[in-house]
Structures are given as structure tokens and as C-alpha cells.
C-alpha atoms as a PDB file:
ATOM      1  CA  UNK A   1     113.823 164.168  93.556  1.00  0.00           C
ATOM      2  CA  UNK A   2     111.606 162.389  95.437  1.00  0.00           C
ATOM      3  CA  UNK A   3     108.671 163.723  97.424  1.00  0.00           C
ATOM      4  CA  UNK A   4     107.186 161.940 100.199  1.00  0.00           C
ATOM      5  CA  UNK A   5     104.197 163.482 101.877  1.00  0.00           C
ATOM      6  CA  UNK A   6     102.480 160.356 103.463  1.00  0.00           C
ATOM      7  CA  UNK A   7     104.467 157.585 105.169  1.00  0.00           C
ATOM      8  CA  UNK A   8     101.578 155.106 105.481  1.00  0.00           C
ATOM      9  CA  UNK A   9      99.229 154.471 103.183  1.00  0.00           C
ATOM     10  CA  UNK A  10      97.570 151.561 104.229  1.00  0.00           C
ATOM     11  CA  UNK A  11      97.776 150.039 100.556  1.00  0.00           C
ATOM     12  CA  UNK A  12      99.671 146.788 101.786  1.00  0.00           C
ATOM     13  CA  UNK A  13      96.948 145.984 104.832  1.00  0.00           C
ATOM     14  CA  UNK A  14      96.079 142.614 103.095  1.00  0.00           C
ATOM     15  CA  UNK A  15      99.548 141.569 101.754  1.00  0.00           C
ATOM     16  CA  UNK A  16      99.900 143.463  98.768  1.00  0.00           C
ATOM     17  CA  UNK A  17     102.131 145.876  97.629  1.00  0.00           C
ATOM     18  CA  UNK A  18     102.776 148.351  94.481  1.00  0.00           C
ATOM     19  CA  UNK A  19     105.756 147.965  91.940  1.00  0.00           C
ATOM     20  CA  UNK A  20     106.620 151.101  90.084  1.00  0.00           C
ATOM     21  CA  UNK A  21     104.321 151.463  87.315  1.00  0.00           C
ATOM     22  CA  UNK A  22     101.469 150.120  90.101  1.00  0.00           C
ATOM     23  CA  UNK A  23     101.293 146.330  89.291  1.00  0.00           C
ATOM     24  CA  UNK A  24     100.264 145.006  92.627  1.00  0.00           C
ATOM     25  CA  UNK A  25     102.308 141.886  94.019  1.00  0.00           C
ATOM     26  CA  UNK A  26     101.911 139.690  96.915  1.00  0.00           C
ATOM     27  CA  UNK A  27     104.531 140.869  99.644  1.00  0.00           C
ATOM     28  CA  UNK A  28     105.423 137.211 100.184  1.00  0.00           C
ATOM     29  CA  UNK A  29     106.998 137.168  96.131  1.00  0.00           C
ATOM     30  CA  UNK A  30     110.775 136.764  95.417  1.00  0.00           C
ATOM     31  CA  UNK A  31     110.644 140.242  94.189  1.00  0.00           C
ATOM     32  CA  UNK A  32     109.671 142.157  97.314  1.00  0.00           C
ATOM     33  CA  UNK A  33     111.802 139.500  99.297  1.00  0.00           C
ATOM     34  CA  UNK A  34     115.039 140.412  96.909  1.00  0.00           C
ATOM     35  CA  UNK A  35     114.022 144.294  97.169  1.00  0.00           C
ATOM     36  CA  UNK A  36     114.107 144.018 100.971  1.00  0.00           C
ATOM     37  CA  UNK A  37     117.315 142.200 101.444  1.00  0.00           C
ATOM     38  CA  UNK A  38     118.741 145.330  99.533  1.00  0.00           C
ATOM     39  CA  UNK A  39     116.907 147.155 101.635  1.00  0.00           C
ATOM     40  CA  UNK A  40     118.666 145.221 104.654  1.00  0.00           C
ATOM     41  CA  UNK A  41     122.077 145.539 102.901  1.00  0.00           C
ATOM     42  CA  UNK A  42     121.636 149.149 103.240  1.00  0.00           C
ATOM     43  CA  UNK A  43     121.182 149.555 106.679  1.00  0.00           C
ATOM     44  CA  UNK A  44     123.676 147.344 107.740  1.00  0.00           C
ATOM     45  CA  UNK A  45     125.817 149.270 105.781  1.00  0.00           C
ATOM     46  CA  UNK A  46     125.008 152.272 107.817  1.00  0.00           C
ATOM     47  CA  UNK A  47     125.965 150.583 110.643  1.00  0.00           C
ATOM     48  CA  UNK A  48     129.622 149.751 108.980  1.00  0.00           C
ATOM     49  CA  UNK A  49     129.396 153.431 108.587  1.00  0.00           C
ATOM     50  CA  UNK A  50     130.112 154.612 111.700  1.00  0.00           C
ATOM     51  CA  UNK A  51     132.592 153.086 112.100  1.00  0.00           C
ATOM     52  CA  UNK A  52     134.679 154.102 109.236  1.00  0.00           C
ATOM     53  CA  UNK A  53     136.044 157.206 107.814  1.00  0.00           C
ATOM     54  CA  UNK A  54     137.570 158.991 104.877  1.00  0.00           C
ATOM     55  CA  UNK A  55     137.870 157.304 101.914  1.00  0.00           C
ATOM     56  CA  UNK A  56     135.975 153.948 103.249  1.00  0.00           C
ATOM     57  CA  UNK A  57     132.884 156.099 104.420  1.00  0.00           C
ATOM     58  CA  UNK A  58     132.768 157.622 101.013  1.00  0.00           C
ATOM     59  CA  UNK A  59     132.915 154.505  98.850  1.00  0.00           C
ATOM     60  CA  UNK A  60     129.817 153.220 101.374  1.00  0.00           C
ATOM     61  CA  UNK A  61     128.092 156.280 100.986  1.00  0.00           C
ATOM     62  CA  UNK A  62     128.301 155.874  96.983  1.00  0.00           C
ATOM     63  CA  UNK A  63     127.077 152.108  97.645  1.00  0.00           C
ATOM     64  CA  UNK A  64     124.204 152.966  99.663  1.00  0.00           C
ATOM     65  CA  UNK A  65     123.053 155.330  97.089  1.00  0.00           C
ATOM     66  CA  UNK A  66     123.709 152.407  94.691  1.00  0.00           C
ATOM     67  CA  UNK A  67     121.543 150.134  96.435  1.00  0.00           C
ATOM     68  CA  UNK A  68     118.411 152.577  96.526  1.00  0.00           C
ATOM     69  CA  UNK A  69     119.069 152.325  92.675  1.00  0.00           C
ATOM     70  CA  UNK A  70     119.176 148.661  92.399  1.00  0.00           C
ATOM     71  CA  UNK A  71     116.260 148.777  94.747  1.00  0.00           C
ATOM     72  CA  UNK A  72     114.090 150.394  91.880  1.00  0.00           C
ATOM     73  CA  UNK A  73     115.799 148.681  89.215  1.00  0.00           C
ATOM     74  CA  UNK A  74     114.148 145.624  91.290  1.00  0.00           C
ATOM     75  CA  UNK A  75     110.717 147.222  92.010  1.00  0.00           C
ATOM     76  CA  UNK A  76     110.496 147.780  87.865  1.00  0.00           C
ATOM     77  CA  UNK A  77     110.173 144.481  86.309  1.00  0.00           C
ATOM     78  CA  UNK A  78     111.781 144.336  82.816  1.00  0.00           C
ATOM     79  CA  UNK A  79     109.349 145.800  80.243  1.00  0.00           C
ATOM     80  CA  UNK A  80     107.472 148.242  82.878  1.00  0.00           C
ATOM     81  CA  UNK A  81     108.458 151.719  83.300  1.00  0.00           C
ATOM     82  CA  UNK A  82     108.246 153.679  86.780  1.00  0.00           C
ATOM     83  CA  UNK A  83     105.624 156.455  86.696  1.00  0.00           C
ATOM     84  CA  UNK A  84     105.095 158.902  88.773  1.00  0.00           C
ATOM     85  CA  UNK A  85     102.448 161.671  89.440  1.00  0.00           C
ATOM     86  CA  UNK A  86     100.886 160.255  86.123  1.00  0.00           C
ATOM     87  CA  UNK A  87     104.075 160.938  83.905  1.00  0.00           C
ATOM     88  CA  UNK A  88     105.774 157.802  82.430  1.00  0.00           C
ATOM     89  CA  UNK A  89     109.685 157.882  83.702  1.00  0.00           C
ATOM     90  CA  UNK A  90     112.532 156.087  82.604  1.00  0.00           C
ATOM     91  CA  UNK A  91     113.472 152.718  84.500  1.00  0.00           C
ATOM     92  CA  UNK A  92     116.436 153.442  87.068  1.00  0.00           C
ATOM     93  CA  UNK A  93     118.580 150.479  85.877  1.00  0.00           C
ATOM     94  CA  UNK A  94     121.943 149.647  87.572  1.00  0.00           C
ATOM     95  CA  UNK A  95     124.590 150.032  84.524  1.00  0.00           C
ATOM     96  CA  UNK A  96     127.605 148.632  84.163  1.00  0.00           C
ATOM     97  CA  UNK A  97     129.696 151.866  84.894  1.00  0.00           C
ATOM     98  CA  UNK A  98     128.642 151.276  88.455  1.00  0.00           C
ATOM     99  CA  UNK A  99     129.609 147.716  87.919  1.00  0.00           C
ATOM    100  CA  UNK A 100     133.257 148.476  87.062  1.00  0.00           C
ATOM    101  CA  UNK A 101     133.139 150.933  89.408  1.00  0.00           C
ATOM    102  CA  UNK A 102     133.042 148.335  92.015  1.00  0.00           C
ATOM    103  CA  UNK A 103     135.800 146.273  90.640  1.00  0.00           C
ATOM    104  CA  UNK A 104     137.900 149.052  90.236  1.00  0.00           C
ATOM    105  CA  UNK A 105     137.602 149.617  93.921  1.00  0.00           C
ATOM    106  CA  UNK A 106     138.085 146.249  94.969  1.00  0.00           C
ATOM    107  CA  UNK A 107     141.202 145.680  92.403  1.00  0.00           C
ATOM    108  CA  UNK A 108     142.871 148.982  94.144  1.00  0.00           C
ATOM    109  CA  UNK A 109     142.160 147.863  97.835  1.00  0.00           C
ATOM    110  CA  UNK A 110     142.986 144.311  97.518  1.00  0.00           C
ATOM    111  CA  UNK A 111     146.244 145.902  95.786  1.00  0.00           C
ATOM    112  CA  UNK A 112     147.358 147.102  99.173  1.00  0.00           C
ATOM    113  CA  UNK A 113     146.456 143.779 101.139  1.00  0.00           C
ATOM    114  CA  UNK A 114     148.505 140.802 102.934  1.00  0.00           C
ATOM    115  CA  UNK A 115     148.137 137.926 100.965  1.00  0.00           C
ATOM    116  CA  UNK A 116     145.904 135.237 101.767  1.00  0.00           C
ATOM    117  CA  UNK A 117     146.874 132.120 102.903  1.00  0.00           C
ATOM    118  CA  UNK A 118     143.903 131.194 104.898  1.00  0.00           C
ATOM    119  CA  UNK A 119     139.508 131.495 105.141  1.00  0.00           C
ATOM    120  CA  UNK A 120     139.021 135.312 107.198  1.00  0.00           C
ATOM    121  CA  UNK A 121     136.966 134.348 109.969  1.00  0.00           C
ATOM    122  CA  UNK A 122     134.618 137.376 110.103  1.00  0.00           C
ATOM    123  CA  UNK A 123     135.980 139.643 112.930  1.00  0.00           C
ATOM    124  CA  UNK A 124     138.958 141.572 113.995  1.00  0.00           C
ATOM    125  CA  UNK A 125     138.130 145.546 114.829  1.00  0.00           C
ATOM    126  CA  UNK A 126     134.931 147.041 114.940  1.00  0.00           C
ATOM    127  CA  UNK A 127     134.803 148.448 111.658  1.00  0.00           C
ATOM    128  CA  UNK A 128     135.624 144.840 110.062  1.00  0.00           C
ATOM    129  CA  UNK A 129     133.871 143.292 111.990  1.00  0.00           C
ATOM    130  CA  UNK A 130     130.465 144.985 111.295  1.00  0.00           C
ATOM    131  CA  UNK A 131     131.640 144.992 107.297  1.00  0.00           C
ATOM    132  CA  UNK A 132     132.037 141.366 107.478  1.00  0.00           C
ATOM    133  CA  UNK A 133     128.603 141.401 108.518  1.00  0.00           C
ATOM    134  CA  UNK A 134     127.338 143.949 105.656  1.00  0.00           C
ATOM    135  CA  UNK A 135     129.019 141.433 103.427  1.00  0.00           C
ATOM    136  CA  UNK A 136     126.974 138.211 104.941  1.00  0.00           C
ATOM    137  CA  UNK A 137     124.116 140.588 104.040  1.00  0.00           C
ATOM    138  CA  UNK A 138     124.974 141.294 100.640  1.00  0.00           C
ATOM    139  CA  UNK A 139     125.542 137.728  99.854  1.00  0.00           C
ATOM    140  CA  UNK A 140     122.005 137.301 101.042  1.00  0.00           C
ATOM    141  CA  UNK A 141     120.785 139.976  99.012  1.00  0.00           C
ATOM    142  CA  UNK A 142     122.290 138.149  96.124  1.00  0.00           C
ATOM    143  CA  UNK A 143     120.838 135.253  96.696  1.00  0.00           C
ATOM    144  CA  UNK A 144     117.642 136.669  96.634  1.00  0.00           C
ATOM    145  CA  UNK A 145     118.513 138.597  92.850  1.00  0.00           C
ATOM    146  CA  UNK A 146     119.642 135.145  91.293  1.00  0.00           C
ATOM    147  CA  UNK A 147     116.305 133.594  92.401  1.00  0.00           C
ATOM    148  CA  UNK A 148     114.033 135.933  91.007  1.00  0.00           C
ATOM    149  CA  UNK A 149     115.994 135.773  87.630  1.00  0.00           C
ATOM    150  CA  UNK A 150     115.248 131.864  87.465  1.00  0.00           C
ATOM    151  CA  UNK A 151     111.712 132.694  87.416  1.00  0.00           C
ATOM    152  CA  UNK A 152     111.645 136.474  86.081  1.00  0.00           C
ATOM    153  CA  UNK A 153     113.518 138.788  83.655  1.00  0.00           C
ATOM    154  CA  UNK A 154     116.091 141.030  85.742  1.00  0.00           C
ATOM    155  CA  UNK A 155     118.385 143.442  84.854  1.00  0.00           C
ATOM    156  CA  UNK A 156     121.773 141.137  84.330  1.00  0.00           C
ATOM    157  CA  UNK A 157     124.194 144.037  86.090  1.00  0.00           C
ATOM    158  CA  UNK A 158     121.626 144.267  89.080  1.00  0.00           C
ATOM    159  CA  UNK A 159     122.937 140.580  89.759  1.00  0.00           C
ATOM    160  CA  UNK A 160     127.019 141.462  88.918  1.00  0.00           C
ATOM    161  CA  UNK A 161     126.618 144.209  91.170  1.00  0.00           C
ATOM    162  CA  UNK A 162     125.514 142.452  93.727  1.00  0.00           C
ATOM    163  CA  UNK A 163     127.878 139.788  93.462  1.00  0.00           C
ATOM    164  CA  UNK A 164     130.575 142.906  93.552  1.00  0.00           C
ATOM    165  CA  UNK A 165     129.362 144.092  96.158  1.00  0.00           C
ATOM    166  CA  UNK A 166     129.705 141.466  98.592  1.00  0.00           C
ATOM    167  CA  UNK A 167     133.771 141.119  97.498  1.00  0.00           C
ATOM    168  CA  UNK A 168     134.044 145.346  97.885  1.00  0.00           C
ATOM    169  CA  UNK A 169     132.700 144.497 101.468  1.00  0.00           C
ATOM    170  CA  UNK A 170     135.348 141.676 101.522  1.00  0.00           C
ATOM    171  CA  UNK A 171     138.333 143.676 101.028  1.00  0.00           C
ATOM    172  CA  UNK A 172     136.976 146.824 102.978  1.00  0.00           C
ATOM    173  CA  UNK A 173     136.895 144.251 105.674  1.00  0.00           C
ATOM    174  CA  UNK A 174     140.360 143.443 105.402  1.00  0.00           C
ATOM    175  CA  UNK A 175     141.665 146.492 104.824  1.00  0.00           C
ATOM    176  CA  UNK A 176     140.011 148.078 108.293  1.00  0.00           C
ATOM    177  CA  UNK A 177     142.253 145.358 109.631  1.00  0.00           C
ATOM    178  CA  UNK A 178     145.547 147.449 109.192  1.00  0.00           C
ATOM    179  CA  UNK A 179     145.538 145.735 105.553  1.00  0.00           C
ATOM    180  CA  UNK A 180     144.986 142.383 106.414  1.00  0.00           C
ATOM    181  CA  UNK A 181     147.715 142.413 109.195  1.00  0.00           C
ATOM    182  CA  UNK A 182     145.112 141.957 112.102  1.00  0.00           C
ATOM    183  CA  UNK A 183     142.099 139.180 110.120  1.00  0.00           C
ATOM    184  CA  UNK A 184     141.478 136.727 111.917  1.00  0.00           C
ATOM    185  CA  UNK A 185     142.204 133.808 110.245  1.00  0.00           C
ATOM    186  CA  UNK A 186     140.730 130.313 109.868  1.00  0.00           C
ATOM    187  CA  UNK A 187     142.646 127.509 111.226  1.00  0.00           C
ATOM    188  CA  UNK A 188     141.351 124.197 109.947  1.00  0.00           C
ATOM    189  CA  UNK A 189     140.642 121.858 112.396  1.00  0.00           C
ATOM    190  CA  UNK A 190     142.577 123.529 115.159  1.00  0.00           C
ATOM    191  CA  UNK A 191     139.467 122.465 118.107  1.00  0.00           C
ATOM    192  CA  UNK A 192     139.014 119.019 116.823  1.00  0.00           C
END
């Protein structure tokens, strides 16, 4: 478990900041930029989260535990390992159980869903609504994961989760709008 004693430590004052291992980057790098749209993906998350219950809140509480792992998956670059107090650890990697954990939940919710015959327009209730914007998020965060691996080594299921996990949002989305009955769909050209 982790122990935090300090919050502030005054270590980033000039635009630095520590990976795990302590390799110091500059906090303008693709790295810190991809760790902190997970980061961001997280918290809006939490917001999704209250407004959902049951089975939904669970599968977001499993993702936002996810995403702290993909977080340090992130902060250790490939060929580092994380220390702490002094003792080398093992890398937390995002595997790819958690990966097919993901598609397993989207394959069972989409299961249940109206088909598609249009674009969702992000809306509809609250809960939707605020997963469609987790999802925007996610995308974001993925982004962000696919750039750094042009330039550096990454962990290839850190990427297919996050690609996953913008689709999980998807159909969460959909089904907090009584299964698809209530999206809001896009109608091409219908204010032209």
C-alpha cells in the first residue's frame, strides 16, 4: 500500500518531475501529458459516478482503480523498475486480463442494447450524459498513449486498454439511456 506523508514536495518548482525509479522529466513531455489525461479520465469518471448505481458504479469503480494502474504503468518507462523506500519493485503493468475484462463487459452490455442506426449525439439523462463525457476524455487519454509510443517504448495493452475503455464508456452511455431507447440520435443534415 501506499504511504503518503507529504503532499508537496516542492521537487517540480522548475518544471521537472520524477518517474518511478526517479528519472527526472520535463513536465511539458508526452509522458507526463499522457499520465495526466489518465489522471483526468479518472476524475471525470467520478463524476459519472454519482450518478450511477449497482452494477454500473461497480464496473467504474474497477476502472478507476485500473487507471491508477495504467497511470504507473505510464510513469515506468519500459526497462525501468518502480522503487520505493530504496527497494527495487516490480513494474505495475496493465495485462491483458484487464484488457478482456473490458471487452467482456462491453460485449455483455452492448448485448442488451437497441441497435444502431444512427451517430449518439452525446446526451440524454444525466448519467449518460456525463459518461459520454468520461468517454470524450478517454479518447483523449488515448490519444495521448499512442503518441508517446511513436516516440517511446510503452506497454502495448496500456494502449488496448485505453482504446477499450473509451467503447466500455460508449455502451455504459447507452445503456443509462433505458438501453439505448432514450440516445439521442444524430440526424444528418436535419438544420441545414
Amino acid at each position: 500500500m501506499v504511504k503518503l506523508t507529504r503532499i508537496y514536495t516542492g521537487g517540480g518548482d522548475r518544471g521537472e518531475t520524477s518517474l518511478a525509479g526517479g528519472k527526472r522529466v520535463a513536465k511539458s513531455g508526452m509522458r507526463i501529458a499522457a499520465i495526466g489525461a489518465v489522471d483526468e479520465t479518472g476524475a471525470a469518471i467520478g463524476v459519472a459516478r454519482l450518478y450511477c448505481e449497482g452494477g454500473e458504479d461497480g464496473i467504474l469503480g474497477r476502472i478507476q482503480n485500473d487507471l491508477f494502474d495504467l497511470g504507473a504503468d505510464l510513469a515506468t518507462p519500459e526497462g525501468a523498475s518502480a522503487k520505493s523506500d530504496g527497494a527495487n519493485k516490480s513494474s505495475l503493468k496493465i495485462t491483458v486480463l484487464q484488457v478482456t475484462r473490458l471487452e467482456g463487459e462491453i460485449d455483455a452490455i452492448n448485448e442488451n442494447l437497441e441497435p444502431l442506426n444512427s451517430f449518439v449525439l452525446p446526451g440524454g439523462g444525466r448519467a449518460a450524459a456525463h459518461l459520454h463525457l468520461a468517454r470524450t476524455v478517454a479518447r483523449r487519454a488515448e490519444t495521448k498513449i499512442a503518441a508517446l509510443g511513436e516516440t517511446e517504448a510503452i506497454n502495448e495493452e496500456a494502449l488496448r486498454y485505453a482504446n477499450r475503455l473509451s467503447d466500455l464508456l460508449f455502451v455504459l452511455a447507452r445503456r443509462m439511456n433505458g438501453d439505448g431507447k432514450d440516445d439521442v440520435l444524430w440526424r444528418p443534415g436535419a438544420n441545414g
